[in-house]
N, C-alpha and C. Protein backbone atom coordinates (compact mmCIF):
# COMPACT_ATOMS: atom_id res chain seq x y z
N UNK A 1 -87.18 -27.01 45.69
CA UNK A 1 -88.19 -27.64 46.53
C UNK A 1 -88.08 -27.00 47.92
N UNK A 2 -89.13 -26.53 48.51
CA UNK A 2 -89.11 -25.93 49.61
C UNK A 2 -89.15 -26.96 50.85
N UNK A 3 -88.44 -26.61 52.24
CA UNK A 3 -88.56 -27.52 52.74
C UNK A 3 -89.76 -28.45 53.20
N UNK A 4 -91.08 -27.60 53.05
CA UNK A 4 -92.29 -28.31 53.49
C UNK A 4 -92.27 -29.24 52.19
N UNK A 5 -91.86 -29.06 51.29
CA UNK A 5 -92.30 -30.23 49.83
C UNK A 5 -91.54 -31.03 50.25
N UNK A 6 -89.90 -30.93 50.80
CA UNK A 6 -88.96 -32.16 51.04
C UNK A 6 -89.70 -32.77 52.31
N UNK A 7 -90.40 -32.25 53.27
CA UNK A 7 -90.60 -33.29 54.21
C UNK A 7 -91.85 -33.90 53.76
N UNK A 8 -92.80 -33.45 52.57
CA UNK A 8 -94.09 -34.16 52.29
C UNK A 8 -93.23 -35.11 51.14
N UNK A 9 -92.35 -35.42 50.60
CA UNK A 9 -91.98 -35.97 49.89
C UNK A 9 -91.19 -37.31 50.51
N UNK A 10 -90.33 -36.47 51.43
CA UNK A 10 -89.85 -37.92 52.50
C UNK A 10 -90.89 -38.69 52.95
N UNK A 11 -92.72 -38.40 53.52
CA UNK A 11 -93.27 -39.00 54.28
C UNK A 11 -93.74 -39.91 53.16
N UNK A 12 -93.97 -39.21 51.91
CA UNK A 12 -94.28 -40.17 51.12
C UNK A 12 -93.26 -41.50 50.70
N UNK A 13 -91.90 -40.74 50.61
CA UNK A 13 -91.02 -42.08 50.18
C UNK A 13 -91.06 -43.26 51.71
N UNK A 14 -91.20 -42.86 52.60
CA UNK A 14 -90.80 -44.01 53.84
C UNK A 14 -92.15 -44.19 53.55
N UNK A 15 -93.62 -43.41 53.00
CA UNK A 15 -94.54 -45.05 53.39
C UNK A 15 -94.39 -45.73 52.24
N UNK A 16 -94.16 -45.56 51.06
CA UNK A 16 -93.37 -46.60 50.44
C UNK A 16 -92.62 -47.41 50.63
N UNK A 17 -91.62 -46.65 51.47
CA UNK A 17 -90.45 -48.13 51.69
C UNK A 17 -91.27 -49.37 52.61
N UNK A 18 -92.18 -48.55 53.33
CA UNK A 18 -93.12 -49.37 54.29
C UNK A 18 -93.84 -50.78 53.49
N UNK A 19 -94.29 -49.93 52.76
CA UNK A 19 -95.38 -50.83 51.60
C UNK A 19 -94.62 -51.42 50.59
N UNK A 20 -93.34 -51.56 50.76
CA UNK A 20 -92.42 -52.39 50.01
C UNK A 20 -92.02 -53.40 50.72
N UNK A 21 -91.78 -53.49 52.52
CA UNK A 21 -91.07 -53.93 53.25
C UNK A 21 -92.02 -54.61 53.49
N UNK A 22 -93.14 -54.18 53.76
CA UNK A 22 -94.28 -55.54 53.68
C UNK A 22 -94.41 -56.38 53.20
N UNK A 23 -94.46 -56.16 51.82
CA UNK A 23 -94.81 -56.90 50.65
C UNK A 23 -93.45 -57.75 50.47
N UNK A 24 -92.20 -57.18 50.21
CA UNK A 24 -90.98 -58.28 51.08
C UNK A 24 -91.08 -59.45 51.78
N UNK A 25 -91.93 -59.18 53.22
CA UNK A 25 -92.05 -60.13 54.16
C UNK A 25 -92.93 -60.68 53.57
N UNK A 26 -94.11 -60.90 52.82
CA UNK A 26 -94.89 -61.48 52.54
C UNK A 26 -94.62 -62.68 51.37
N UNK A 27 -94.01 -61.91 50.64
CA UNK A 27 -93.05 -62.92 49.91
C UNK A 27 -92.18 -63.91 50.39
N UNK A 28 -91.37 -63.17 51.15
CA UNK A 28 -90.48 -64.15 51.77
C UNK A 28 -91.01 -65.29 52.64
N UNK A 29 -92.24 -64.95 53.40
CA UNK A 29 -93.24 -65.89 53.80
C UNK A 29 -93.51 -66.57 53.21
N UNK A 30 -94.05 -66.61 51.70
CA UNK A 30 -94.96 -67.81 50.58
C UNK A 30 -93.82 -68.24 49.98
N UNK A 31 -92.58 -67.90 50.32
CA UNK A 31 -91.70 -68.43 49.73
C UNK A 31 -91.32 -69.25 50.30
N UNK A 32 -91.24 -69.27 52.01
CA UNK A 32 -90.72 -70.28 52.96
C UNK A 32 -91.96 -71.41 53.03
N UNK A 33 -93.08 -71.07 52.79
CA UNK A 33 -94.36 -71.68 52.72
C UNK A 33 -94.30 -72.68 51.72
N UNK A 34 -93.90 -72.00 50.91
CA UNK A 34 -94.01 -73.10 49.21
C UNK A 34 -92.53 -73.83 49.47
N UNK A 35 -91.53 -73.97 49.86
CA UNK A 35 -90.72 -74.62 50.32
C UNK A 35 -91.09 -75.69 50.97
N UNK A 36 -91.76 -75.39 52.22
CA UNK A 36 -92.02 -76.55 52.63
C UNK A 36 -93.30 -77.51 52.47
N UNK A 37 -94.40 -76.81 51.54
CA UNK A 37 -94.97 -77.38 50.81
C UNK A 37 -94.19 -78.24 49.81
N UNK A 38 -93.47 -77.90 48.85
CA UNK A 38 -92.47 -78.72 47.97
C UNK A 38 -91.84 -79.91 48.68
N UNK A 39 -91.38 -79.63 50.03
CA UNK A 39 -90.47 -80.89 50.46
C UNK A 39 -91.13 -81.82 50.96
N UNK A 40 -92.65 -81.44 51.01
CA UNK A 40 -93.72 -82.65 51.66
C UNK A 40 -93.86 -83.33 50.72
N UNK A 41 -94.46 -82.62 49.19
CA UNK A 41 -95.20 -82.76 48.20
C UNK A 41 -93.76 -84.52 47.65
N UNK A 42 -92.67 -83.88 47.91
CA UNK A 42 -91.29 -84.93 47.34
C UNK A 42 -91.35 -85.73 47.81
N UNK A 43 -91.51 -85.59 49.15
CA UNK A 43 -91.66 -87.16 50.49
C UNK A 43 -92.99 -87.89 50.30
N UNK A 44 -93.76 -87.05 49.02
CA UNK A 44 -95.05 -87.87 49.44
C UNK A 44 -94.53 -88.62 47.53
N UNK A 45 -93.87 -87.98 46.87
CA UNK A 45 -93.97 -88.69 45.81
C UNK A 45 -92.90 -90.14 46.09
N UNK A 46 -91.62 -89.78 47.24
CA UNK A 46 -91.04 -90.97 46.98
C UNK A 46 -91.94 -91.98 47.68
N UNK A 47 -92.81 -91.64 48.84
CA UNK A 47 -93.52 -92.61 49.55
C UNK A 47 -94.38 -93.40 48.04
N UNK A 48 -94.88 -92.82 47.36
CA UNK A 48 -95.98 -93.14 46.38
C UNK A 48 -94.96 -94.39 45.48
N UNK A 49 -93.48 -93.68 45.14
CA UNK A 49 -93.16 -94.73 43.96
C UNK A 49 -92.24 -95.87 44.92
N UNK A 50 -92.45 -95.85 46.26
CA UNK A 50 -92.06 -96.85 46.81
C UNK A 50 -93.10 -97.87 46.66
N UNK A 51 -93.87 -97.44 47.27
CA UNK A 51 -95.21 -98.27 47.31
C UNK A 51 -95.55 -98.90 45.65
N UNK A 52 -95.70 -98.00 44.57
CA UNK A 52 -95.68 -98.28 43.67
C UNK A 52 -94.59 -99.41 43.49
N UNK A 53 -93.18 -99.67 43.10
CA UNK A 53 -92.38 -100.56 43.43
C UNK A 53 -92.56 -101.84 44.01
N UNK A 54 -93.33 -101.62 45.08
CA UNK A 54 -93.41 -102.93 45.84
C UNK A 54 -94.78 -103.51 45.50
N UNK A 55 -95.85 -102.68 44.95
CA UNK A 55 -96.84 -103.30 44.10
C UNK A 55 -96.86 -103.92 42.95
N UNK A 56 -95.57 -103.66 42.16
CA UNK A 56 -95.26 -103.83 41.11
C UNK A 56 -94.39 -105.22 40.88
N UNK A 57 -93.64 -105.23 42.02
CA UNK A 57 -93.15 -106.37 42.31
C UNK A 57 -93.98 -107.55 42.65
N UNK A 58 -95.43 -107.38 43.40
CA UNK A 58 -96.15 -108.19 44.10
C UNK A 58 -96.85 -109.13 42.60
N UNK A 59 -97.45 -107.67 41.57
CA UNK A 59 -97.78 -108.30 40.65
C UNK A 59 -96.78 -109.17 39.73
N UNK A 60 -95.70 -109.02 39.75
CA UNK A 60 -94.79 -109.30 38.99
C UNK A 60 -94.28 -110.94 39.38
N UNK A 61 -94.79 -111.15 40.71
CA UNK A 61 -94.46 -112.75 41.45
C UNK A 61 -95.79 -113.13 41.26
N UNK A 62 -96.83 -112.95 41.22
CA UNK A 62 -97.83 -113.22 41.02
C UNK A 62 -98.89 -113.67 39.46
N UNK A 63 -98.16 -113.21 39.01
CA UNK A 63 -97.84 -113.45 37.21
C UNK A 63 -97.20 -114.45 37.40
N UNK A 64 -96.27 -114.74 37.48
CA UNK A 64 -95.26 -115.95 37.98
C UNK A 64 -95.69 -117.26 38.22
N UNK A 65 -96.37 -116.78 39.45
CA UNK A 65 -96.94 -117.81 40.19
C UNK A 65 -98.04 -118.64 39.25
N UNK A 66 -98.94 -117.55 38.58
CA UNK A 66 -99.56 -118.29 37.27
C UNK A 66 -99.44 -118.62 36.47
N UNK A 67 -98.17 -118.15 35.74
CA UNK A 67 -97.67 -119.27 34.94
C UNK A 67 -97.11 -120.29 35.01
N UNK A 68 -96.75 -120.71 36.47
CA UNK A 68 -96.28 -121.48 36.38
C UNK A 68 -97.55 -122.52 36.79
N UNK A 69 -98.61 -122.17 37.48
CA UNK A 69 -99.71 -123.24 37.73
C UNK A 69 -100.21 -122.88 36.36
N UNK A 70 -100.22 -122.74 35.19
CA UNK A 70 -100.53 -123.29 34.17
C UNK A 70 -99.47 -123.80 33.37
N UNK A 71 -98.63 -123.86 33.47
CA UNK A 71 -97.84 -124.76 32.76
C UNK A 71 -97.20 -126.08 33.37
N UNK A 72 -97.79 -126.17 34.71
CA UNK A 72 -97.85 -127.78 35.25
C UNK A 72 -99.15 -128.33 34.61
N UNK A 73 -100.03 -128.18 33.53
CA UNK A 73 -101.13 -128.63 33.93
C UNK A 73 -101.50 -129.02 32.44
């Protein structure tokens, strides 16, 4: 390889490494992205089965409460 082929060959490998190093950061971006998408998405499910829980409970005294005003009666 003559040296003009080794330096057209280097310019080609560094814009590769370029267009690798990008695509790197970009990843590593949607990766930090989807992270903290995920840790919302968790806080929103425990918020949900809390709530759920305490609805569940409401109906659950409330059932209660009717059976027992039908079985005074």
């Amino acid at each position: 390889m003559t040296c003009k082929g080794i330096f057209a060959y280097s310019l080609t490998m560094d814009a590769e490494f370029t267009a690798l190093a990008e695509k790197i950061e970009q990843l590593v971006k949607m990766c930090d992205k989807l992270r903290e998408n995920n840790l919302a998405l968790r806080q929103q499910i425990a918020n949900i089965r809390s709530e759920n829980d305490q609805l569940s409970h409401k109906v659950t005294v409330a059932v209660e409460k009717l059976e027992h005003l039908i079985n005074q009666n």
